[in-house]
N, C-alpha and C. Protein backbone atom coordinates (compact mmCIF):
# COMPACT_ATOMS: atom_id res chain seq x y z
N UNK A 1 13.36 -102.77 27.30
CA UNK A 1 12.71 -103.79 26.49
C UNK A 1 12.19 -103.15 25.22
N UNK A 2 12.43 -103.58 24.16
CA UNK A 2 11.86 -103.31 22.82
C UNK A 2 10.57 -104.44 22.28
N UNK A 3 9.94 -103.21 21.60
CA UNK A 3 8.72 -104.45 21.09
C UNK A 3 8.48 -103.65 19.47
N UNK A 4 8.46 -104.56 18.59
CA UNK A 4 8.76 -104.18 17.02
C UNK A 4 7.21 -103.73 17.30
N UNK A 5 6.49 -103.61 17.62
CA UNK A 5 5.16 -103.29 17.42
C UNK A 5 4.84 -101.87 18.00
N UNK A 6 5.82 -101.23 18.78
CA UNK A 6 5.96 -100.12 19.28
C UNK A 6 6.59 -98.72 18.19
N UNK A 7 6.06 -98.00 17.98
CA UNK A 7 6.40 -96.83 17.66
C UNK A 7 6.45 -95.40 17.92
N UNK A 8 7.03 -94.65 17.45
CA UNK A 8 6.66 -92.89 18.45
C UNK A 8 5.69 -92.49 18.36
N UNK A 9 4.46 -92.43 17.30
CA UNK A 9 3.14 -92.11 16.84
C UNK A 9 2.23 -93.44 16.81
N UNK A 10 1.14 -92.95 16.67
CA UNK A 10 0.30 -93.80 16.12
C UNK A 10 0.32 -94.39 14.76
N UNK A 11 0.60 -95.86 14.62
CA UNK A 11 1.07 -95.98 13.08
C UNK A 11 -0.25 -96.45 12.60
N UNK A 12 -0.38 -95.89 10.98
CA UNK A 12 -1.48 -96.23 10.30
C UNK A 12 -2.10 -97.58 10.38
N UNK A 13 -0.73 -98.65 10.59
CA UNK A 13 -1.18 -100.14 10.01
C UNK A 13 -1.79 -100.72 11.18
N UNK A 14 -2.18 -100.27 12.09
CA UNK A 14 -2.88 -100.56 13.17
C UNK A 14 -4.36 -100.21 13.09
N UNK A 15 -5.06 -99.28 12.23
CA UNK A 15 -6.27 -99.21 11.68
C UNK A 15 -7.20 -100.11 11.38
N UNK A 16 -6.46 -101.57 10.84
CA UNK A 16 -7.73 -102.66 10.37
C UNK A 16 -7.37 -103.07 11.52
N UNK A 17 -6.85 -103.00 12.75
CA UNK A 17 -7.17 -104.33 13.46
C UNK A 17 -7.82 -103.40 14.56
N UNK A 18 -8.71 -102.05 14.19
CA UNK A 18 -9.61 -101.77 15.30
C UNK A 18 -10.99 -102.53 14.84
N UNK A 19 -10.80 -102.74 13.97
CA UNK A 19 -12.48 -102.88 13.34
C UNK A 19 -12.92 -103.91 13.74
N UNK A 20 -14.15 -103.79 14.41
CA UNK A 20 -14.64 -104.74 15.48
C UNK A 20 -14.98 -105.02 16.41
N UNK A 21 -14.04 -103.53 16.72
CA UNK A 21 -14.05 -103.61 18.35
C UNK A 21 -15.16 -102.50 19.15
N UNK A 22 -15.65 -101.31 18.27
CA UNK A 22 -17.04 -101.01 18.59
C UNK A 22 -17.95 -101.23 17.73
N UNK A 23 -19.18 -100.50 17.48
CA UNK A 23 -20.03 -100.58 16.51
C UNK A 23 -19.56 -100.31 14.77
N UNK A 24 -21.09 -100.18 14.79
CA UNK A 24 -21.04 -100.55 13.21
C UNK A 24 -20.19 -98.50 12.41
N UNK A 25 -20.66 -98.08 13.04
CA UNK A 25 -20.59 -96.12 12.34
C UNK A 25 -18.93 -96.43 13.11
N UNK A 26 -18.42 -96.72 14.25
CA UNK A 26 -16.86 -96.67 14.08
C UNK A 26 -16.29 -97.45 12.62
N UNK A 27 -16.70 -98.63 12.78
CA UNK A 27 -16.40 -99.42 11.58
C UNK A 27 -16.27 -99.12 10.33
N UNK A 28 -17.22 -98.52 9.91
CA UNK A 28 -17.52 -97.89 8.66
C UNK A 28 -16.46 -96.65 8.66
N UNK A 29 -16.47 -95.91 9.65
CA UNK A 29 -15.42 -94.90 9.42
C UNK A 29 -14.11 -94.94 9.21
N UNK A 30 -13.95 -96.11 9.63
CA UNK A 30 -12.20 -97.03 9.68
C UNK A 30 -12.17 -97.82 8.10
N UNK A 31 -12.77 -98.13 8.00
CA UNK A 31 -13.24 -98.77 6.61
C UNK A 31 -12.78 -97.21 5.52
N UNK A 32 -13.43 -96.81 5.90
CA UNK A 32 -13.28 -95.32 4.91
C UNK A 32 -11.53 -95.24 4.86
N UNK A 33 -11.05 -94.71 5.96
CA UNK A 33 -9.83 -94.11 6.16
C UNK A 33 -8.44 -95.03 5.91
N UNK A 34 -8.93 -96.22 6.32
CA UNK A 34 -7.90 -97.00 6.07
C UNK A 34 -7.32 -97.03 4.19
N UNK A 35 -8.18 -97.04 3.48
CA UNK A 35 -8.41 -97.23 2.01
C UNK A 35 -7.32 -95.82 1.42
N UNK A 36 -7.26 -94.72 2.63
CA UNK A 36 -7.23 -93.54 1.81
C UNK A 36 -5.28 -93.11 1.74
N UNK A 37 -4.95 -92.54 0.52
CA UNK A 37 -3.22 -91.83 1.23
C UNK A 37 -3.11 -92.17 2.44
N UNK A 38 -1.69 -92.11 3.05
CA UNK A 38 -1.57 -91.33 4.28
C UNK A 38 -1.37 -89.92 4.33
N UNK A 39 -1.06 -89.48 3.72
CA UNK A 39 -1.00 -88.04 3.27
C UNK A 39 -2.47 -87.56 3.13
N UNK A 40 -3.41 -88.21 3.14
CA UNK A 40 -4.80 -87.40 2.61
C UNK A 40 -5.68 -86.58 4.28
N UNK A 41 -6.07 -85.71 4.25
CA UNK A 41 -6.62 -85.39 5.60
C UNK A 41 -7.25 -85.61 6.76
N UNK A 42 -8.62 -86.69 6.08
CA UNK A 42 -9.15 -87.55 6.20
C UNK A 42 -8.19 -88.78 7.38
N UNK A 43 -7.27 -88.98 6.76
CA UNK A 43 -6.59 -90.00 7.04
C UNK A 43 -5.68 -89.87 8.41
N UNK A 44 -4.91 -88.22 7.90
CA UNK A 44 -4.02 -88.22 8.86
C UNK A 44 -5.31 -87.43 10.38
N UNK A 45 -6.37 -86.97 9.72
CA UNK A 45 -7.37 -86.63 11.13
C UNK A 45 -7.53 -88.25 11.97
N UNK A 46 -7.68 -88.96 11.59
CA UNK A 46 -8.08 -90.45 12.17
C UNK A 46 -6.59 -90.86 12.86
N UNK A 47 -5.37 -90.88 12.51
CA UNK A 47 -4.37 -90.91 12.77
C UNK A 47 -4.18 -89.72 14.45
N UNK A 48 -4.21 -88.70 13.94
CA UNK A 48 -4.08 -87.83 15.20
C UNK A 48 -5.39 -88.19 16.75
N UNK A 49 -6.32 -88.06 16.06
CA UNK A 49 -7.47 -88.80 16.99
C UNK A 49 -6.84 -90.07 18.04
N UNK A 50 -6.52 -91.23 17.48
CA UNK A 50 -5.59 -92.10 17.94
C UNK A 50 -4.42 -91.77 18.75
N UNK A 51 -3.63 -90.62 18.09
CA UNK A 51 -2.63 -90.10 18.96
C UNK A 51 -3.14 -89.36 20.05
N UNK A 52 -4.34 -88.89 20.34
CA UNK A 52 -4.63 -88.82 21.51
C UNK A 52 -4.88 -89.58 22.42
N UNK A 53 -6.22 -90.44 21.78
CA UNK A 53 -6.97 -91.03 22.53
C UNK A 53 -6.08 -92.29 23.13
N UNK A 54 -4.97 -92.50 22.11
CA UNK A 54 -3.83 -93.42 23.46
C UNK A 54 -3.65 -92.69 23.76
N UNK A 55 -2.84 -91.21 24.46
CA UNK A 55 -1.63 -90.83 24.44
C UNK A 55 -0.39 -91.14 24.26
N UNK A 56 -0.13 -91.54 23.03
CA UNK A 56 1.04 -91.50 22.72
C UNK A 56 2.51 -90.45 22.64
N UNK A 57 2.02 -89.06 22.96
CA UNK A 57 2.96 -88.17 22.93
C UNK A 57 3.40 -88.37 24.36
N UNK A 58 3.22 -88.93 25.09
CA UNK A 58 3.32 -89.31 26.80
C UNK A 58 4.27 -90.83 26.75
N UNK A 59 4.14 -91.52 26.11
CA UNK A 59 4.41 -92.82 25.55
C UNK A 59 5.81 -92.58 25.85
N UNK A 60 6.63 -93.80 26.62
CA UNK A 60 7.92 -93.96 26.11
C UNK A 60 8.85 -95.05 26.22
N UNK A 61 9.77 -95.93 25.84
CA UNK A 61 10.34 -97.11 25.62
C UNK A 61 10.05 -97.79 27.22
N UNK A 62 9.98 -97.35 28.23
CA UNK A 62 9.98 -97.98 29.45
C UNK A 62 9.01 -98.11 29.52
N UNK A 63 7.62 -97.71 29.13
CA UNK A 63 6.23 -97.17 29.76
C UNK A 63 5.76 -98.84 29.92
N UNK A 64 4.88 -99.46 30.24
CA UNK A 64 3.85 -100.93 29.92
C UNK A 64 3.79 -100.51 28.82
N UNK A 65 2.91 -99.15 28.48
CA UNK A 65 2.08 -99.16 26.88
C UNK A 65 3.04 -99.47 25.96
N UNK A 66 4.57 -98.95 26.00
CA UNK A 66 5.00 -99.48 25.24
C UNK A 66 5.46 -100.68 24.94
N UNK A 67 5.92 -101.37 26.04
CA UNK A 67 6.07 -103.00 26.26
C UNK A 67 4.89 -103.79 25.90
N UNK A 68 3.92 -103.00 25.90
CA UNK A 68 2.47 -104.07 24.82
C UNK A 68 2.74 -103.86 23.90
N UNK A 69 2.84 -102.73 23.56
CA UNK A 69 2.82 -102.53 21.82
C UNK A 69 1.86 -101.35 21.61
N UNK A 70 1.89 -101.04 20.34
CA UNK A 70 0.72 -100.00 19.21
C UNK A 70 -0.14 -100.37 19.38
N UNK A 71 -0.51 -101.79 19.31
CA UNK A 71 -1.66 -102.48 18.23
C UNK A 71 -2.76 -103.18 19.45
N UNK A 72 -2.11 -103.29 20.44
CA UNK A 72 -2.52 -104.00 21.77
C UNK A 72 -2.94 -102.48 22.96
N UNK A 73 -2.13 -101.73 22.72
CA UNK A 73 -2.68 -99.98 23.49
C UNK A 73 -4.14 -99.43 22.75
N UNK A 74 -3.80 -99.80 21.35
CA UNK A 74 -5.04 -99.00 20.05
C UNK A 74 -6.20 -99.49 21.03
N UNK A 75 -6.33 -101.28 20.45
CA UNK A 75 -7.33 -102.03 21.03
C UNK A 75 -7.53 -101.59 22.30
N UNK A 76 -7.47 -101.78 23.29
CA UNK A 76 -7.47 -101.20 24.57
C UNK A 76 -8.19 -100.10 24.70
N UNK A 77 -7.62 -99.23 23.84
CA UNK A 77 -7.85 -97.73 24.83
C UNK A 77 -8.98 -97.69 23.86
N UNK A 78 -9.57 -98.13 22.75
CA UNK A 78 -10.56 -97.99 21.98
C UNK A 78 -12.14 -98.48 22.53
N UNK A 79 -11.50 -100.05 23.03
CA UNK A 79 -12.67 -100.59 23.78
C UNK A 79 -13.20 -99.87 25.04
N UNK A 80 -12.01 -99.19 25.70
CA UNK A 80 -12.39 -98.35 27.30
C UNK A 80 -12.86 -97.38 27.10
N UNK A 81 -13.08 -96.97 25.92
CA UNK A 81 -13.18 -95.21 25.47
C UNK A 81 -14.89 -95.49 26.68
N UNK A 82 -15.04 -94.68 27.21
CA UNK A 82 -16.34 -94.48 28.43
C UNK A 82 -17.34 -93.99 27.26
N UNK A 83 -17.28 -92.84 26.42
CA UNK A 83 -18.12 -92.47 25.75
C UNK A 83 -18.93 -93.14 24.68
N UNK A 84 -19.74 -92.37 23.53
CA UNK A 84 -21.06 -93.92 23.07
C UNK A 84 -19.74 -93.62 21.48
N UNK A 85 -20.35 -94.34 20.86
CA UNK A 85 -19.92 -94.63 19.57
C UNK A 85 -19.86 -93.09 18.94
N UNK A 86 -21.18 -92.31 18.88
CA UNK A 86 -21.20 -91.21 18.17
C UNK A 86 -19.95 -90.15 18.93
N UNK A 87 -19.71 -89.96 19.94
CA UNK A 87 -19.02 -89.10 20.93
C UNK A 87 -17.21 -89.40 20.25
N UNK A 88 -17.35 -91.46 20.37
CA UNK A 88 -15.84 -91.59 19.58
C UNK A 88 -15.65 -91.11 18.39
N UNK A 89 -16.54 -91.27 17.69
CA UNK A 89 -16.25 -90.46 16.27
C UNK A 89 -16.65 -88.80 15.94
N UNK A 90 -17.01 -88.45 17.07
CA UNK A 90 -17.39 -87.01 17.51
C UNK A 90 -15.29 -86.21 17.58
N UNK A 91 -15.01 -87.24 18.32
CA UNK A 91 -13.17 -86.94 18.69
C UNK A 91 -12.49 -87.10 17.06
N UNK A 92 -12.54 -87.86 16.28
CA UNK A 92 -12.31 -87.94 14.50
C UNK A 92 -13.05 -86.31 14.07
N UNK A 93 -14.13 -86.22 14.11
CA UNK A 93 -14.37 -84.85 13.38
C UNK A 93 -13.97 -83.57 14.08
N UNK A 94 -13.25 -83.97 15.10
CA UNK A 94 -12.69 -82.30 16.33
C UNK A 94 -11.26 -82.62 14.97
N UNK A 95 -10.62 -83.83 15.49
CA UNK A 95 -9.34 -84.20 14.84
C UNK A 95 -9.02 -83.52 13.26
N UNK A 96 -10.15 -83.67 12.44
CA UNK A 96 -10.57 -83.47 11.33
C UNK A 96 -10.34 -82.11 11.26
N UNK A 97 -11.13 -81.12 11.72
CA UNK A 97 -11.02 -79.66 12.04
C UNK A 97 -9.86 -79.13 12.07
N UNK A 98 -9.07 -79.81 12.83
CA UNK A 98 -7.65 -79.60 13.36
C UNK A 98 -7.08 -79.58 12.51
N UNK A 99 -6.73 -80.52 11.55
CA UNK A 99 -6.15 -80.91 10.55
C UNK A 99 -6.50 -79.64 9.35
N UNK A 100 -7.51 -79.72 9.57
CA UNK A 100 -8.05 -78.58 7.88
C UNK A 100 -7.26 -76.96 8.48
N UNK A 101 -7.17 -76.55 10.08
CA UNK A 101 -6.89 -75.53 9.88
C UNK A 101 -5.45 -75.57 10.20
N UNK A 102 -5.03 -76.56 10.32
CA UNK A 102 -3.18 -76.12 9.98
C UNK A 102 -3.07 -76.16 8.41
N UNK A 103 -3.90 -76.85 7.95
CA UNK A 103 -3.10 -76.64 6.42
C UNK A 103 -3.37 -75.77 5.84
N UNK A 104 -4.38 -75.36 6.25
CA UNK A 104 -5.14 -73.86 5.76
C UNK A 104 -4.05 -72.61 6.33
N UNK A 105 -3.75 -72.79 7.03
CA UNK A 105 -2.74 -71.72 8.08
C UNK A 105 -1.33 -71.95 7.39
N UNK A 106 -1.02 -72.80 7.22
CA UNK A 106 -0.01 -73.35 6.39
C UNK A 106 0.36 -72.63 4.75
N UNK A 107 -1.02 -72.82 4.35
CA UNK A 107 -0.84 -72.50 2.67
C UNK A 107 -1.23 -70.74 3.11
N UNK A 108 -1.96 -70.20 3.95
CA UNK A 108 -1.59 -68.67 4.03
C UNK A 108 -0.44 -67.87 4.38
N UNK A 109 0.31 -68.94 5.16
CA UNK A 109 1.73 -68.59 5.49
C UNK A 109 2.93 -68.62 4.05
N UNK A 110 2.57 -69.17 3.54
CA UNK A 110 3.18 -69.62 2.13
C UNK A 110 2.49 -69.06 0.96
N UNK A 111 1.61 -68.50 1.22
CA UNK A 111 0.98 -67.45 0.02
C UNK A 111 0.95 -66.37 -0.32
């Protein structure tokens, strides 16, 4: 079964339709990121965060998650997250980290 709403990653355009679904400091942070490149760090840290917190690298055309969709897994696994608001966006600034030191590792490899 295919569902156009399914993809291999976490896709960006699924970002505004978290907002709402916890507090106000998730909100605001989605608010931020959504606005930004996808290419910008910021952006792709919020992106990878998501690719965890579904697991999507586990994800695959047979799975349910994928027969719901992106956008219907996001919601989901966002609202179940067990932890408080600060802890979810605690997982964005690990993500964040992550992000700064591959590119950092990246441009020393290339320098």
């Amino acid at each position: 079964m295919y569902n156009n709403d399914t993809e291999l990653l976490f896709p960006s355009r699924v970002l505004k339709d978290l907002i709402g679904i916890r507090g106000d400091e998730f909100d605001d942070l989605l608010k931020v990121v959504i606005d930004l490149p996808e290419k910008d760090p910021d952006h792709l840290a919020m992106v990878l965060m998501m690719t965890k917190l579904n697991g999507c690298l586990s994800c695959n055309s047979d799975s349910f998650r994928a027969m719901r969709g992106c956008t219907q897994c996001s919601i989901l696994n966002v609202r179940r997250y067990r932890g408080s608001e600060k802890q979810l966006n605690g997982l964005y600034v690990r993500a964040r980290k992550e992000i700064t030191r591959v590119v950092e590792a990246r441009y020393k490899s290339e320098g």
